[in-house]
Protein backbone atom coordinates (compact mmCIF):
# COMPACT_ATOMS: atom_id res chain seq x y z
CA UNK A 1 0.00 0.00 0.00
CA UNK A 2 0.92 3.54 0.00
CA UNK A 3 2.47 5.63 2.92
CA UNK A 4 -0.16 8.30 1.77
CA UNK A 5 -3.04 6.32 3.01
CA UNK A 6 -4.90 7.38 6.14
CA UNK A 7 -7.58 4.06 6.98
CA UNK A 8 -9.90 7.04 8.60
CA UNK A 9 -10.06 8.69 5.22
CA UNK A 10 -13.64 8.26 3.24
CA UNK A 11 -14.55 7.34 0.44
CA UNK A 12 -13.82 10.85 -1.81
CA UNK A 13 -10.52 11.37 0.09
CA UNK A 14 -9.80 7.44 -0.84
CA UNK A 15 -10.48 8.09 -4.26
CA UNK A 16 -8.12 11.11 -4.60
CA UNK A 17 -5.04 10.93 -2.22
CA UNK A 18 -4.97 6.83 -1.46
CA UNK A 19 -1.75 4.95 -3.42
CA UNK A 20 -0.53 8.71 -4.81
CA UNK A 21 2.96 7.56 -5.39
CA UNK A 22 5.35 10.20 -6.76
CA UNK A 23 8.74 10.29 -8.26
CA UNK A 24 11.79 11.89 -7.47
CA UNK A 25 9.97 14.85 -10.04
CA UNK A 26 7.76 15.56 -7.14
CA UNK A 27 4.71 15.85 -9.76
CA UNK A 28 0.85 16.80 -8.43
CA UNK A 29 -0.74 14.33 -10.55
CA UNK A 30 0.09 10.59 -11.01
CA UNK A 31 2.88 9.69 -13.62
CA UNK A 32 2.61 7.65 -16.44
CA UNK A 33 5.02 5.00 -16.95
CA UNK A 34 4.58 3.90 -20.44
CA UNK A 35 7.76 1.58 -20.94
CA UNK A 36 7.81 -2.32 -21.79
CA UNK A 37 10.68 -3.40 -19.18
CA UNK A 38 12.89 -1.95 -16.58
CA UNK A 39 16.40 -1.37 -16.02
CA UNK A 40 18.66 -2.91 -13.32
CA UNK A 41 21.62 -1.48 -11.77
CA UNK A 42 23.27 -5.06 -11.47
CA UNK A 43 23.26 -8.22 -12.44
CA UNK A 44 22.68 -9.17 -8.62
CA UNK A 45 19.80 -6.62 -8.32
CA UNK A 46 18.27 -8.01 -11.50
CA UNK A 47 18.53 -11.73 -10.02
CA UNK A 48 16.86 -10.63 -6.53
CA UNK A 49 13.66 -8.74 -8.23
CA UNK A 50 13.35 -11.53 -10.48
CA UNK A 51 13.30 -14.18 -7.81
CA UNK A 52 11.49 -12.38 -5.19
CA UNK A 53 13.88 -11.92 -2.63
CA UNK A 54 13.36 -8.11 -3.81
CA UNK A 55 10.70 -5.85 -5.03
CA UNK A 56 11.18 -3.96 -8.01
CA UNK A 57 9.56 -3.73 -11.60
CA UNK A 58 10.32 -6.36 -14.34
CA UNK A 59 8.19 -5.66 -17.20
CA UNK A 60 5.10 -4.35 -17.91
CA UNK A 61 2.96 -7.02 -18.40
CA UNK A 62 3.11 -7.78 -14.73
CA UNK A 63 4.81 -4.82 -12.79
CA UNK A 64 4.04 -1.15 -14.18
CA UNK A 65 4.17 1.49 -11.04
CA UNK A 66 1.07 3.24 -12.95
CA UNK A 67 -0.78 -0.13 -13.16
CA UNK A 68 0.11 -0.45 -9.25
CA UNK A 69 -0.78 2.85 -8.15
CA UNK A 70 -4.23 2.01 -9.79
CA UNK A 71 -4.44 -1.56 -8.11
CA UNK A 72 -3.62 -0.32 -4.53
CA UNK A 73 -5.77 2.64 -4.59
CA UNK A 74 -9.13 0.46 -5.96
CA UNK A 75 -7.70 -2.49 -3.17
CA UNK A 76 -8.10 0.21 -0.37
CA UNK A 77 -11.22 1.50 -1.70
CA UNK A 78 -12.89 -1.96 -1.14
CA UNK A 79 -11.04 -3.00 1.70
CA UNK A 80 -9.00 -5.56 -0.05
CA UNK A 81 -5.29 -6.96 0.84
CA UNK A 82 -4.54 -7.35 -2.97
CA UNK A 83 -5.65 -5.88 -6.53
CA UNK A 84 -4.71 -7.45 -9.81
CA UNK A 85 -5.86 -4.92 -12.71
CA UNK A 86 -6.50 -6.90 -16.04
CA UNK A 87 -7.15 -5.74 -20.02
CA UNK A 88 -10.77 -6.03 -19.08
CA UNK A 89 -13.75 -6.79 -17.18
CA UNK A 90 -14.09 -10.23 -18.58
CA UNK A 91 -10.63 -10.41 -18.59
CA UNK A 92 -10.99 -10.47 -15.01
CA UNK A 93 -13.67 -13.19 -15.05
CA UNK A 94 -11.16 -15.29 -17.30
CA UNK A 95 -7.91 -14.76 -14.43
CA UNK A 96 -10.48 -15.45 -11.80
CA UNK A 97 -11.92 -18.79 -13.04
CA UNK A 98 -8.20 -19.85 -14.50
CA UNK A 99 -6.03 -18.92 -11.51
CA UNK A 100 -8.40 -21.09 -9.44
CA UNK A 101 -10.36 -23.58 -10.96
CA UNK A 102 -9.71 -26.70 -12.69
CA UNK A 103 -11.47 -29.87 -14.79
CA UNK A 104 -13.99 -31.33 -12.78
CA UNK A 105 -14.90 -28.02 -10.72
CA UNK A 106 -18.51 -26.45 -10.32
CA UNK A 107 -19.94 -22.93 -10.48
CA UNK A 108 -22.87 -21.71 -9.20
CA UNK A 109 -24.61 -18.44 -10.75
CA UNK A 110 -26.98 -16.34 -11.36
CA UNK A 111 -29.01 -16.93 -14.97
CA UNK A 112 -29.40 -13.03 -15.19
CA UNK A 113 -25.75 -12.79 -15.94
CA UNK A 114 -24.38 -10.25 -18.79
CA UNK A 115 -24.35 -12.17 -21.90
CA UNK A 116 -20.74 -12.26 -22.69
CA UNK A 117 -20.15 -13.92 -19.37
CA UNK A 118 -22.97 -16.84 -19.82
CA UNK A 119 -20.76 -17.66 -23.19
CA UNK A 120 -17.78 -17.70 -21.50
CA UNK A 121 -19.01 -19.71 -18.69
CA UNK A 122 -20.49 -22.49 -20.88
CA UNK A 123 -18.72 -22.25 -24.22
CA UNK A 124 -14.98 -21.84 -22.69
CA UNK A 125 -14.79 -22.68 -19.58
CA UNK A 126 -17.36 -25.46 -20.25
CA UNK A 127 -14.98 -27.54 -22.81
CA UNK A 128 -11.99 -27.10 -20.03
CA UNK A 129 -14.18 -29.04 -17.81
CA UNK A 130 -15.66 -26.64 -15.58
CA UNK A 131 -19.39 -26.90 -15.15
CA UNK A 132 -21.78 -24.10 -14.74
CA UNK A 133 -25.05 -24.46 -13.20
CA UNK A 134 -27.88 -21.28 -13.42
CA UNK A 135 -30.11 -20.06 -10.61
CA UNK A 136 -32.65 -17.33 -9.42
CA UNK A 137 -30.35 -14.57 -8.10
CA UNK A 138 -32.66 -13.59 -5.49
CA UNK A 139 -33.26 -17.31 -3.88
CA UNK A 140 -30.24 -18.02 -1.84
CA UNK A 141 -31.92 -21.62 -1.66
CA UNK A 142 -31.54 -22.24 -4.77
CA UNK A 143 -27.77 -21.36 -4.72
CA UNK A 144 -27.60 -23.98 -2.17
CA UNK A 145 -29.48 -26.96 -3.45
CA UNK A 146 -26.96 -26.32 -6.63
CA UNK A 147 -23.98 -26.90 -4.78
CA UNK A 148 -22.21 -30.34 -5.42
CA UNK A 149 -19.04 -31.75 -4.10
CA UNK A 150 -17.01 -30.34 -6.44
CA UNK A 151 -18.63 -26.71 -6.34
CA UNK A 152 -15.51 -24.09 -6.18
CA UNK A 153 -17.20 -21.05 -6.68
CA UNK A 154 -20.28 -18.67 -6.98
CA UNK A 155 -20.17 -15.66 -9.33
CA UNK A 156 -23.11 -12.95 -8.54
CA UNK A 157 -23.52 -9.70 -10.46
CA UNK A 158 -25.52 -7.49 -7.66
CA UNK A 159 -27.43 -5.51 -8.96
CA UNK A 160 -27.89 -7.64 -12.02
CA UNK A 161 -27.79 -6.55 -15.72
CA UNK A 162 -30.35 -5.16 -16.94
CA UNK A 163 -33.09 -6.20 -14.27
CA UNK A 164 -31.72 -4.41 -11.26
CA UNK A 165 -32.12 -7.51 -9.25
CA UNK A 166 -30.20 -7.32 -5.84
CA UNK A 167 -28.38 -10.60 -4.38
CA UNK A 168 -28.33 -10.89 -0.38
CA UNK A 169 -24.26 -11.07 -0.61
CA UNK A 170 -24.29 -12.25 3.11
CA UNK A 171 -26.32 -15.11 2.97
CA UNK A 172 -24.67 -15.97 -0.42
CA UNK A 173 -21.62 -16.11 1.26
CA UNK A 174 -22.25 -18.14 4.37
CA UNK A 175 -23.64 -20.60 1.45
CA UNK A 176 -21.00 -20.38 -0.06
CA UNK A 177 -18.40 -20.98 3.07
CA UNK A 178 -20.77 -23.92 4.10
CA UNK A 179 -19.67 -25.95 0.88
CA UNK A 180 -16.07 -25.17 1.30
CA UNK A 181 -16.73 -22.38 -2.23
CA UNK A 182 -15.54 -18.68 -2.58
CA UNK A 183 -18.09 -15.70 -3.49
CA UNK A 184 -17.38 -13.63 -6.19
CA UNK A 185 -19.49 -10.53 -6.66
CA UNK A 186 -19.71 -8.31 -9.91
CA UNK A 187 -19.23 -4.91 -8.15
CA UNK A 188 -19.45 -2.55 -11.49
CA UNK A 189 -22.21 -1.07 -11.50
CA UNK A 190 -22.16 0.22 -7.79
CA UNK A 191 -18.41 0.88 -7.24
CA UNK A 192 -17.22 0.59 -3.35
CA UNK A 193 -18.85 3.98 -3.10
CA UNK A 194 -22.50 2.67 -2.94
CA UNK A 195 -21.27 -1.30 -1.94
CA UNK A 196 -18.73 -3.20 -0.42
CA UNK A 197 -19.25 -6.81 -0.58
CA UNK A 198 -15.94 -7.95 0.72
CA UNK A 199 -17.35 -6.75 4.02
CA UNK A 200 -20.31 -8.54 3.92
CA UNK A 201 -18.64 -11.65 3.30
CA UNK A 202 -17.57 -12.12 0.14
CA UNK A 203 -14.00 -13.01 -1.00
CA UNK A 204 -13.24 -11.81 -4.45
CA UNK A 205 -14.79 -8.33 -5.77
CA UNK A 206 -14.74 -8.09 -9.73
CA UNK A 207 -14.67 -5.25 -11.30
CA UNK A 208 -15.01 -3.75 -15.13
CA UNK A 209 -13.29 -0.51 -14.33
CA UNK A 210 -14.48 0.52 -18.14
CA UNK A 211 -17.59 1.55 -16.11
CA UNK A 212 -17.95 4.07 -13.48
CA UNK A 213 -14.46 3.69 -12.87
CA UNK A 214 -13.24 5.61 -15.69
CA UNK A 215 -16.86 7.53 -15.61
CA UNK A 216 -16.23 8.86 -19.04
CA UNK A 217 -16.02 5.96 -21.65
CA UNK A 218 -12.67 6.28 -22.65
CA UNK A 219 -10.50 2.78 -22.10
CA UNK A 220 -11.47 -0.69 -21.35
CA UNK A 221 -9.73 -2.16 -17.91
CA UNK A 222 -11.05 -4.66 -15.25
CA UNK A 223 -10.01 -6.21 -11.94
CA UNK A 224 -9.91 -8.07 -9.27
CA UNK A 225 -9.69 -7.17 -5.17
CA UNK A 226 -9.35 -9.98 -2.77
CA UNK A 227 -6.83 -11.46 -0.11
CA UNK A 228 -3.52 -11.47 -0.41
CA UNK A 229 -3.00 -15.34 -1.22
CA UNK A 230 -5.64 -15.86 -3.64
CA UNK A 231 -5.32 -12.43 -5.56
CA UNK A 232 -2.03 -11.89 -4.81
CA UNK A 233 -0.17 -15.18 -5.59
CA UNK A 234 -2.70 -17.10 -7.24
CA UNK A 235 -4.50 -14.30 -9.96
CA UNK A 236 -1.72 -12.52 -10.03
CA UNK A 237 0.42 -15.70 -11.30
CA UNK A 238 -2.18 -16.24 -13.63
CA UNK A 239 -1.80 -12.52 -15.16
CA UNK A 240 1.91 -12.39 -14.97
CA UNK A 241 2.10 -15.54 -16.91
CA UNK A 242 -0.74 -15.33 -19.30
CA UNK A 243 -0.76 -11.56 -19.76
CA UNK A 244 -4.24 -10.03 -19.73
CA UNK A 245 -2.95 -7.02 -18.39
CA UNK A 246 -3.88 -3.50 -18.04
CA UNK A 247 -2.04 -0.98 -19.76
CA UNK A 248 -0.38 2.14 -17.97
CA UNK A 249 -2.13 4.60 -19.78
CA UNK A 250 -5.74 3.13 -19.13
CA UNK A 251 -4.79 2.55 -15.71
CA UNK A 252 -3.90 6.62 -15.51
CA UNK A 253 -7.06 6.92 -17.21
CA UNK A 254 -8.85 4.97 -14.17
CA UNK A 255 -6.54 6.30 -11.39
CA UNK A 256 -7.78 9.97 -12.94
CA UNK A 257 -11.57 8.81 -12.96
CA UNK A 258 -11.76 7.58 -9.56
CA UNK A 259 -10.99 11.31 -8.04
CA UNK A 260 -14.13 11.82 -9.06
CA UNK A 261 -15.96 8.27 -8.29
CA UNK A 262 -17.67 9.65 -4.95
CA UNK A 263 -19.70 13.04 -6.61
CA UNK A 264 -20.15 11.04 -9.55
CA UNK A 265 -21.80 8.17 -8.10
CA UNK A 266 -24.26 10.04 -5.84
CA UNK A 267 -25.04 12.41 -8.63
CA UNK A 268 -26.30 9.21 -11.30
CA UNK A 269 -27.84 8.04 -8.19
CA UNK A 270 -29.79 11.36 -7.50
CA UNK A 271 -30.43 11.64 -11.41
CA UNK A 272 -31.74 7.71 -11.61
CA UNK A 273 -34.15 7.62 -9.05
CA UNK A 274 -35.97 11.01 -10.28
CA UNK A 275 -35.95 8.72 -13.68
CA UNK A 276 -37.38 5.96 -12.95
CA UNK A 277 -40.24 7.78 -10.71
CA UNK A 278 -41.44 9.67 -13.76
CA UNK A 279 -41.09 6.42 -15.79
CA UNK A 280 -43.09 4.92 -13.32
CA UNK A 281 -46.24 7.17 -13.87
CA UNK A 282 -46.38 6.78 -18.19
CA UNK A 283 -49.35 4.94 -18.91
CA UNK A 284 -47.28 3.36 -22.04
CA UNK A 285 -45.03 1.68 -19.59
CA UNK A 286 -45.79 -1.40 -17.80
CA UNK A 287 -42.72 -2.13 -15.92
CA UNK A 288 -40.04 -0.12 -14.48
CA UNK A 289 -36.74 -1.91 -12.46
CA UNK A 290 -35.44 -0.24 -10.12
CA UNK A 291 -33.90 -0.81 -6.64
CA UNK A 292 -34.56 2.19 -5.06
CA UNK A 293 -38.50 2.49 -5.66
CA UNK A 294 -40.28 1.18 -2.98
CA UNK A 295 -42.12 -1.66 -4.73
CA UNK A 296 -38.95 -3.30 -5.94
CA UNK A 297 -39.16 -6.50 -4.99
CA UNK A 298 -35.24 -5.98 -3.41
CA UNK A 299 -35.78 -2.67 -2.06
CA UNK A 300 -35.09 -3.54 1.84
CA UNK A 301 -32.18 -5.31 1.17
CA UNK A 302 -30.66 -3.07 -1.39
CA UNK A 303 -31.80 -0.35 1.03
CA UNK A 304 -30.09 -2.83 4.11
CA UNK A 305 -26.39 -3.43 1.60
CA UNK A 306 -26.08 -0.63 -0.55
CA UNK A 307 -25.52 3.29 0.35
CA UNK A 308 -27.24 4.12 -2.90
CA UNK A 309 -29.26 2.17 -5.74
CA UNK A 310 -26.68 3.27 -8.84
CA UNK A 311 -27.44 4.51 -12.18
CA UNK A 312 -28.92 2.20 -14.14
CA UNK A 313 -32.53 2.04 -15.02
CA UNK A 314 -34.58 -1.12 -16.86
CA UNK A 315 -38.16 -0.56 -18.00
CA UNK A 316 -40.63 -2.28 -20.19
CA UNK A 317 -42.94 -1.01 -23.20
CA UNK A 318 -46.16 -1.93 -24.22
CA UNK A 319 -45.86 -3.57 -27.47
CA UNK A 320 -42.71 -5.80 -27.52
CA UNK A 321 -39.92 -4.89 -29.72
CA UNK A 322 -41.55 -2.23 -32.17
CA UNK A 323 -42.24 -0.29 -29.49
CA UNK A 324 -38.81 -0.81 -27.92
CA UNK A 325 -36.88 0.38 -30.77
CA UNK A 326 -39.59 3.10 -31.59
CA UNK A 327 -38.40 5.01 -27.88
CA UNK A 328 -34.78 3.97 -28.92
CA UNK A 329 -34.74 5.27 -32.22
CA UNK A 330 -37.19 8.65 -31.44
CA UNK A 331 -33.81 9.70 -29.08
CA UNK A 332 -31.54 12.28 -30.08
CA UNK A 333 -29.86 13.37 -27.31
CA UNK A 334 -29.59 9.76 -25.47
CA UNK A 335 -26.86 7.68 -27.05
CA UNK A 336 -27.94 4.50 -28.33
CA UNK A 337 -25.13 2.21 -27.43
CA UNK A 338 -24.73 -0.42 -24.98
CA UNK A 339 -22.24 1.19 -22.62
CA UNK A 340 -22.78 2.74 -19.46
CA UNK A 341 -21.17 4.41 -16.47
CA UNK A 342 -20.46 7.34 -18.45
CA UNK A 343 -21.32 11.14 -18.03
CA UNK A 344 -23.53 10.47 -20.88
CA UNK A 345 -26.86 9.14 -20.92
CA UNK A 346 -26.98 5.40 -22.91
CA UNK A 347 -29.74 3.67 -23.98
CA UNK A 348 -30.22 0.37 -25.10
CA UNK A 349 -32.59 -2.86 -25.99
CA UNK A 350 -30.49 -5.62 -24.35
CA UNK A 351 -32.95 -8.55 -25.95
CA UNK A 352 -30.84 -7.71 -29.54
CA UNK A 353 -27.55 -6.24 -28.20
CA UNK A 354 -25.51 -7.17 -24.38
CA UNK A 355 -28.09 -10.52 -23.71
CA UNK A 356 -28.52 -11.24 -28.12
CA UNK A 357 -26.10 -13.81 -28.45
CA UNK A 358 -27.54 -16.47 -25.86
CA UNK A 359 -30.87 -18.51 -26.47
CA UNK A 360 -34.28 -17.03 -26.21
CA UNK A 361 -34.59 -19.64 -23.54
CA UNK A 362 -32.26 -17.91 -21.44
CA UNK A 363 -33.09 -14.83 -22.15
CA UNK A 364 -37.06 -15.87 -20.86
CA UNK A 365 -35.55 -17.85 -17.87
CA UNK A 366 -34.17 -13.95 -17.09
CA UNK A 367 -36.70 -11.68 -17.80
CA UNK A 368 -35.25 -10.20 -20.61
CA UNK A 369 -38.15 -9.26 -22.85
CA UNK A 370 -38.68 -8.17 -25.98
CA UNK A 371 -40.29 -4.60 -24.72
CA UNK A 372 -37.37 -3.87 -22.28
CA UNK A 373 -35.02 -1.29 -22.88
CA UNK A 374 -31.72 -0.12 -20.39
CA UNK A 375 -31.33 3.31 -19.57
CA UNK A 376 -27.64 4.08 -17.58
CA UNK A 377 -28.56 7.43 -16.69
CA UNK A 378 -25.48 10.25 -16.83
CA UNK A 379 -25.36 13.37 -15.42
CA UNK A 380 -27.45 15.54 -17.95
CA UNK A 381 -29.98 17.42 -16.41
CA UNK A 382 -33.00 15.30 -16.02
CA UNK A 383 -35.82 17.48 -17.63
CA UNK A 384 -33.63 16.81 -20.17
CA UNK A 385 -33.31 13.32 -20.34
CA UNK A 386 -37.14 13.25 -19.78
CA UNK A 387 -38.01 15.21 -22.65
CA UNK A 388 -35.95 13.08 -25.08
CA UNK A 389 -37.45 10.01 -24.09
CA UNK A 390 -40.83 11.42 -24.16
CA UNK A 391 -40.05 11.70 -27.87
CA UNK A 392 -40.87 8.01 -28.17
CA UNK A 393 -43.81 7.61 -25.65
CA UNK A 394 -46.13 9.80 -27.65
């Protein structure tokens, strides 16, 4: 960790002045280190950093001090021991499940997973030898009547994608803990600013730092925050050996990004819930998702785990798909792309774009329907945002 870290700090001094390492420059703002390898001063140095017996940087697929600056600041932010940053958020599913998994091993997960990690899950990992088995997010009996004896380890995305479904994380985990599995939780689209789940009993936090992270849509990054023996040794192995890494400019990107995670964060919180009451009250919609209105079906316990309820709202049309991409296409300040955690407004129709490429099966076992469309709500004004999606509700 870094000596500028004070554990009393919160979460918007964390975000600024935690793992600020600077060079013999002195500069105000984080360096960039964009350089392949490092040099040694010895032979004898180089043998001690490369065995261990010494820290010290190596080469940049595995030891960058921008990369690290960004690791330890997003490990103190969640209360980790370790970080390991990776190319992307699925990159960091892919270390995860590599580093400690093997043939013959069993996940449990939730079916409302993000679409690109239900295909890696069953088309990758699957032919490896690692079996995936899909539950009900929100019934932490069915997580355990899934468990075998080779279960290693259940994934969770809480809230999940695009339903806003919340996962009790603490139960999960005692589950979990009972059948001798670690608890991975999906903690992109709340950030450790509005949830923490290594404290409520989780042991790996995943992360695609492409969302609020960076808060701006500029570079793709993901990671992972854990203990120091399974991130540390184990994921980290993994990474310095494969080489899914994040590079130091992103990871400037991310480490500039995060100064701002805190007022960010509360403001798409703010900016979301005044959304998704007005949505609420159109006659034309028949559904809106939501944790933080008060007939979610989660509401108490994302009320109980979460300081805030994020910046993502799901809602369904009347009249399936035409509708849908009726709203979509009426938009013209709202971009229609299937990002989010940016400072601009995205909208999407997950059925055909982030959940398209699994069955319809699984996207019914879900609850992904034809009329549902994603809204990750920026920070535009929100008169503003509601007048350009009443543009497709008349």
């Amino acid at each position: 960790m870094s000596d500028q870290f004070d554990p009393k700090w919160g979460y918007a001094t964390q975000g600024i002045r935690a793992a600020e390492p600077r060079t013999e420059e002195m500069e105000h703002s984080a360096a960039i280190f964009p350089t392949s390898s490092f040099v040694f001063h010895s032979a004898a140095e180089a043998a001690a950093v490369f065995s261990g017996d010494r820290p010290g940087n190596i080469y940049s697929r595995f030891t960058n001090p921008t990369v690290a600056a960004f690791e330890q600041r997003l490990a103190i932010m969640e209360g980790g021991a370790a970080c390991v940053a990776t190319s992307s958020g699925m990159a960091a599913i892919l270390s995860t499940v590599l580093a400690l998994c093997k043939s013959g091993d069993h996940i449990v997960t939730s079916r409302t997973l993000f679409g690109s990690t239900i295909n890696l899950f069953n088309n990758y990992f699957g032919k490896f030898g690692v079996t995936t088995s899909y539950v009900d997010p929100c019934k932490p009996e069915e997580w355990r009547a899934a468990c075998k004896p080779g279960t290693k380890l259940f994934f969770v995305e809480t809230p999940t994608n695009p339903l806003m479904e919340t996962a009790d994380i603490a139960a999960l985990a005692r589950i979990a803990h009972e059948n001798g599995a670690l608890l991975a939780v999906d903690n992109a689209f709340l950030t450790p600013v509005l949830q923490r789940p290594l404290q409520l009993g989780a042991d790996l936090v995943i992360h695609s730092a492409t969302k609020y992270l960076d808060g701006q849509g500029r570079c793709i990054g993901g990671a992972i925050v854990g203990d120091s023996e399974r991130v540390g040794k184990d994921i980290f192995g993994f990474l310095r050996t494969a080489g899914p890494t994040m590079s130091p400019f992103n990871a400037w990107v991310f480490l500039k990004g995060m100064e701002t995670l805190e007022l960010r964060m509360k403001a798409h919180c703010e900016k979301a819930q005044a959304l998704a009451e007005w949505l609420g009250k159109q006659p034309q919609i028949s559904r809106v998702f939501y944790p933080g209105l008060a007939d979610h079906p989660q509401h108490a316990l994302a009320k109980r785990q979460q300081s805030g309820f994020g910046g993502v709202v799901s809602f369904e049309v009347k009249g399936g798909r035409d509708a849908a991409w009726k709203l979509i296409d009426a938009t013209k300040m709202i971009s229609i792309t299937a990002n989010l955690g940016d400072t601009r407004s995205t909208i999407t129709h997950p059925a055909t774009t982030t959940h398209g490429r699994i069955t319809p099966e699984a996207r019914a076992a879900a609850g992904i329907t034809e009329g549902l469309i994603r809204v990750a709500v920026g920070l535009e004004n929100v008169e503003d945002l509601i007048a350009d999606l009443q543009r497709g509700l008349k």
